[in-house]
Protein backbone atom coordinates (compact mmCIF):
# COMPACT_ATOMS: atom_id res chain seq x y z
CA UNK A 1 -18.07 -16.47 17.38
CA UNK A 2 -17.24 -13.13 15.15
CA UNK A 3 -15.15 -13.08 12.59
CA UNK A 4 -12.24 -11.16 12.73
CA UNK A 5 -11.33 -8.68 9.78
CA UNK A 6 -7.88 -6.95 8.80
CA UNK A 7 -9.40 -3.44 7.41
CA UNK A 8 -5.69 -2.22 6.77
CA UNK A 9 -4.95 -3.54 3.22
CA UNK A 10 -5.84 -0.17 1.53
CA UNK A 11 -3.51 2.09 3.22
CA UNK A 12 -0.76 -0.48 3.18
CA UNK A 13 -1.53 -1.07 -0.37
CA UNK A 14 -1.04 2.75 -1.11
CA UNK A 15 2.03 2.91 0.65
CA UNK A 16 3.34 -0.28 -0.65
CA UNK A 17 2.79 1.54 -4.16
CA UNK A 18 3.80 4.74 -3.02
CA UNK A 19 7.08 3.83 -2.06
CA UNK A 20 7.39 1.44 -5.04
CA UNK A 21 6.68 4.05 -7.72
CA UNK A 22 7.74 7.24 -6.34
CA UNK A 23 11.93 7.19 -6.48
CA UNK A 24 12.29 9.49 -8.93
CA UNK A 25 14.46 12.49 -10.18
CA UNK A 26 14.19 15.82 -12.17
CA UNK A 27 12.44 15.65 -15.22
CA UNK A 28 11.31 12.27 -14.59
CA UNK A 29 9.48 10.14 -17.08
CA UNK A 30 5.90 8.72 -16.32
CA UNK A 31 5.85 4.69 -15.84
CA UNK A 32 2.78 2.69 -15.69
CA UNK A 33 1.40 0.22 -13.23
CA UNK A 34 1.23 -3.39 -14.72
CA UNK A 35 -1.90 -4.31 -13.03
CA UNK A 36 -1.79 -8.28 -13.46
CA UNK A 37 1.68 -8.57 -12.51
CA UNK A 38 1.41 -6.53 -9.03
CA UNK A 39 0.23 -7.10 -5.72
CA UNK A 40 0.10 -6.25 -2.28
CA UNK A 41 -0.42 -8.52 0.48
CA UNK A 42 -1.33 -7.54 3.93
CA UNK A 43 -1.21 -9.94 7.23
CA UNK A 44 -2.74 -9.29 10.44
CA UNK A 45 -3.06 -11.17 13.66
CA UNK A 46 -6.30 -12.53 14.40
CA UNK A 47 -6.27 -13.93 17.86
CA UNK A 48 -3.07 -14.45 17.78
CA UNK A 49 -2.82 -16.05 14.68
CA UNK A 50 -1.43 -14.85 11.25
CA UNK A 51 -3.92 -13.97 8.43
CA UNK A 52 -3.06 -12.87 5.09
CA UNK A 53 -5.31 -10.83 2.69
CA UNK A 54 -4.88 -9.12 -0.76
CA UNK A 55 -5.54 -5.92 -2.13
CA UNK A 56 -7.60 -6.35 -5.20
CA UNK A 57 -7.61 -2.90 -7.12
CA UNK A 58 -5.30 -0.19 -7.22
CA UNK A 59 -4.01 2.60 -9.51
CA UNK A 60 -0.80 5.19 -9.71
CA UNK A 61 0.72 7.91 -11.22
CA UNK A 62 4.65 6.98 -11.54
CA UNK A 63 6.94 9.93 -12.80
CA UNK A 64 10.41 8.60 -11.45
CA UNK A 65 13.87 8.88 -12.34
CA UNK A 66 15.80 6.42 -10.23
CA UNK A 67 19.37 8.05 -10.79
CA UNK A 68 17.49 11.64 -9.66
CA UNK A 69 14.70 10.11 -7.09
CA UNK A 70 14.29 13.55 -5.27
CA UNK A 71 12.48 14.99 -8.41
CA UNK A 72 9.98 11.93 -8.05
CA UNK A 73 6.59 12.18 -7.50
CA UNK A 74 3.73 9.18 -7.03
CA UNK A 75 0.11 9.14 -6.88
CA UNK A 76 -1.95 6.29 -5.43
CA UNK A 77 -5.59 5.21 -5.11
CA UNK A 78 -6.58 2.27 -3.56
CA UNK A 79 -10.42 0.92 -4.14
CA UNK A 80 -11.02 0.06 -0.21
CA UNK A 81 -14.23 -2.43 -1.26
CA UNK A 82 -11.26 -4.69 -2.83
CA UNK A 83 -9.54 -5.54 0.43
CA UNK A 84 -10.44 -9.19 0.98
CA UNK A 85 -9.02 -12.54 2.78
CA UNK A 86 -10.45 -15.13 0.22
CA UNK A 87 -13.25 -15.89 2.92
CA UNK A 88 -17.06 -14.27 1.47
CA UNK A 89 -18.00 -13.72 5.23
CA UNK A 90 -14.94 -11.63 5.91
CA UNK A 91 -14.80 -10.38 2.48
CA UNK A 92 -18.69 -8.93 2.97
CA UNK A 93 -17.49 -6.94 6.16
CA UNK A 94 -14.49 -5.58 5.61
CA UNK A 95 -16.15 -2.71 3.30
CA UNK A 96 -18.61 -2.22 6.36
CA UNK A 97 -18.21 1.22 8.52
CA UNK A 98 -16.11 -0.69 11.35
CA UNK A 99 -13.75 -1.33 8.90
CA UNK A 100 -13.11 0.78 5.49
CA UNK A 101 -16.49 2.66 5.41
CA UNK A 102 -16.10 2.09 1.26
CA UNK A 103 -19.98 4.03 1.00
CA UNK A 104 -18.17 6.83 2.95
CA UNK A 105 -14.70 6.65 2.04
CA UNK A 106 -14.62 4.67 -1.34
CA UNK A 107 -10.52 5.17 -2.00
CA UNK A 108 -7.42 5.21 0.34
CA UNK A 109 -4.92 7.22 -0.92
CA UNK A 110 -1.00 7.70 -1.09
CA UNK A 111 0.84 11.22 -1.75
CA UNK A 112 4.86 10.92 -2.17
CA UNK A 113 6.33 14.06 -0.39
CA UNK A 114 10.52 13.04 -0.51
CA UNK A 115 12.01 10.28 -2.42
CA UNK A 116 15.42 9.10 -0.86
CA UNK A 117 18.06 7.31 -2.79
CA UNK A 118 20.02 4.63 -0.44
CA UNK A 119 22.39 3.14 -3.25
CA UNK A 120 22.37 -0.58 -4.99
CA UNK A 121 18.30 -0.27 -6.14
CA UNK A 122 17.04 0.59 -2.98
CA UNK A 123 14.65 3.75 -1.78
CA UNK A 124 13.21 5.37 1.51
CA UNK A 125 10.13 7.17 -0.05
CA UNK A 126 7.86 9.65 2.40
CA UNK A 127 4.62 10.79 2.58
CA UNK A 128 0.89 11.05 3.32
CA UNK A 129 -1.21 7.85 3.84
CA UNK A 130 -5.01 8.37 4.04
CA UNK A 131 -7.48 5.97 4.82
CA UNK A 132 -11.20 6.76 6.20
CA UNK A 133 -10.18 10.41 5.65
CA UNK A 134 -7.31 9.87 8.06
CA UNK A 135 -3.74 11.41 6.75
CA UNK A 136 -0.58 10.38 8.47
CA UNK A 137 2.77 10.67 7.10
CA UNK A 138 4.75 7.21 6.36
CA UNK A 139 8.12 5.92 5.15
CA UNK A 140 8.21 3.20 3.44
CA UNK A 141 11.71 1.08 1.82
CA UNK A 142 11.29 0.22 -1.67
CA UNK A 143 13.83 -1.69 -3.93
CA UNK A 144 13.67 -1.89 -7.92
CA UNK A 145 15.25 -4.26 -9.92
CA UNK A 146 15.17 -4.27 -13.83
CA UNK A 147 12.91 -7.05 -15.16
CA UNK A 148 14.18 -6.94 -18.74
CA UNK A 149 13.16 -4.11 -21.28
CA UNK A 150 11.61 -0.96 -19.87
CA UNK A 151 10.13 -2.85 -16.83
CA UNK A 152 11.33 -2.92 -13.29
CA UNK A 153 10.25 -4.25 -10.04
CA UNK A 154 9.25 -2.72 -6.68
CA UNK A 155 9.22 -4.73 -3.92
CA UNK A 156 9.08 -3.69 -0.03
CA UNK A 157 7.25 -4.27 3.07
CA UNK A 158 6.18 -1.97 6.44
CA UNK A 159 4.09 -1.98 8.99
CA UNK A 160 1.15 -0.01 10.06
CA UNK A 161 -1.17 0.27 13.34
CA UNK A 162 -4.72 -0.30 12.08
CA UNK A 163 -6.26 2.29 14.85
CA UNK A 164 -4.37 4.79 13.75
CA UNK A 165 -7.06 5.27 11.05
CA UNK A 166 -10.24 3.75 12.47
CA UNK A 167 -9.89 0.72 10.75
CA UNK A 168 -11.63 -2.02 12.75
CA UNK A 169 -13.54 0.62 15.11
CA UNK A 170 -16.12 0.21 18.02
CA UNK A 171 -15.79 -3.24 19.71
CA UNK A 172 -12.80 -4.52 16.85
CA UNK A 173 -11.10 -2.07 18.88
CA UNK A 174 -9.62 -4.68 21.33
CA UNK A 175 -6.50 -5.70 19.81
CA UNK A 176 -6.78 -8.87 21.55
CA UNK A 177 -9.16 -10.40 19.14
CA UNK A 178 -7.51 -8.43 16.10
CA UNK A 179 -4.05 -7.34 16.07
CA UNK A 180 -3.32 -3.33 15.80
CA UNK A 181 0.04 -4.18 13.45
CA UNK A 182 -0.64 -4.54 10.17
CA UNK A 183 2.71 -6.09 7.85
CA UNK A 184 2.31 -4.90 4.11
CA UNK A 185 4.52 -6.64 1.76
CA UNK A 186 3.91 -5.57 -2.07
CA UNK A 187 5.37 -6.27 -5.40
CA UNK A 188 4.84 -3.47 -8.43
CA UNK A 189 5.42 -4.09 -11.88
CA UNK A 190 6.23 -0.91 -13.90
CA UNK A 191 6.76 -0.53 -17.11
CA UNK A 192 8.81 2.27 -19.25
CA UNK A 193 10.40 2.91 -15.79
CA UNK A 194 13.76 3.69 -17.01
CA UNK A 195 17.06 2.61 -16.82
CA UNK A 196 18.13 1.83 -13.13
């Protein structure tokens, strides 16, 4: 029996971080990614049954200012041969060409476009997703919270459809053995973010 593979983590990780990073404002300062306390978590459904993976290694360029968000940009790359379920079988496949094609497309990648400011700490950021050279345009809702100092927190979740960028291609196609939604939930540390 084949194993089953969610190929989606990148581009939900990139969004996740995206969204996360990007509310911003006019002259906005630059924050950096704490790496050890972030992640982003991405489930699938594989026949019918939940399976949760994690995005190993990402990076971003944060210049937000949350009480002027529309002058916010953010910047992310996602290292697609880091997607991974925990399992060295799955783990081994998932850079494969059905999946992220890492020889071929080594990052996934996030662009911020519009930064939205919804009141009490929470976001709507837009913009371009691209995995396996794919580009589609996403929103994503992001809230911060202050986690003492300079830091804050970005947390959030969305969903995704897999085929939308080839992610699982040929026979992973049928969406019966592995679901086409993908749920990203993430959690960004950044520090010298600002006040909120």
């Amino acid at each position: 029996m084949k194993r089953l593979f969610f190929p989606l983590a990148p581009s939900l990780a990139a969004l996740a971080f995206a969204t996360t990073a990007l509310p911003a404002g006019a002259e906005p300062a630059a924050a950096k990614l704490v790496a050890d306390k972030s992640q982003i978590v991405f489930v699938s459904k594989q026949m019918g049954v939940p399976v949760e993976g994690t995005f190993k290694k990402f990076d971003a360029q944060v210049a937000f200012d949350p009480k002027k968000p529309e002058g916010g940009t953010v910047a992310l790359q996602i290292d697609t041969a880091s997607a991974g379920f925990g399992v060295p079988m799955s783990d081994a496949e998932l850079p494969k060409q059905p999946w992220f094609d890492a020889a071929h497309f080594p990052q996934a990648s996030f662009q911020s476009s519009a930064i939205k400011a919804l009141g009490d700490g929470k976001f709507e950021m837009a913009g371009k997703l691209t995995i396996k050279g794919i580009a589609k345009y996403v929103t994503v809702p992001v809230s911060i919270a202050a986690a003492g100092g300079k830091d804050a927190v970005a947390t959030g979740s969305f969903t995704i459809q897999r085929l939308d960028y080839k992610v699982g291609d040929g026979e992973w196609t049928d969406t019966s053995m592995v679901g086409n939604e993908v749920q990203v939930r993430f959690k960004f540390t950044l520090a010298g973010f600002g006040a909120l």
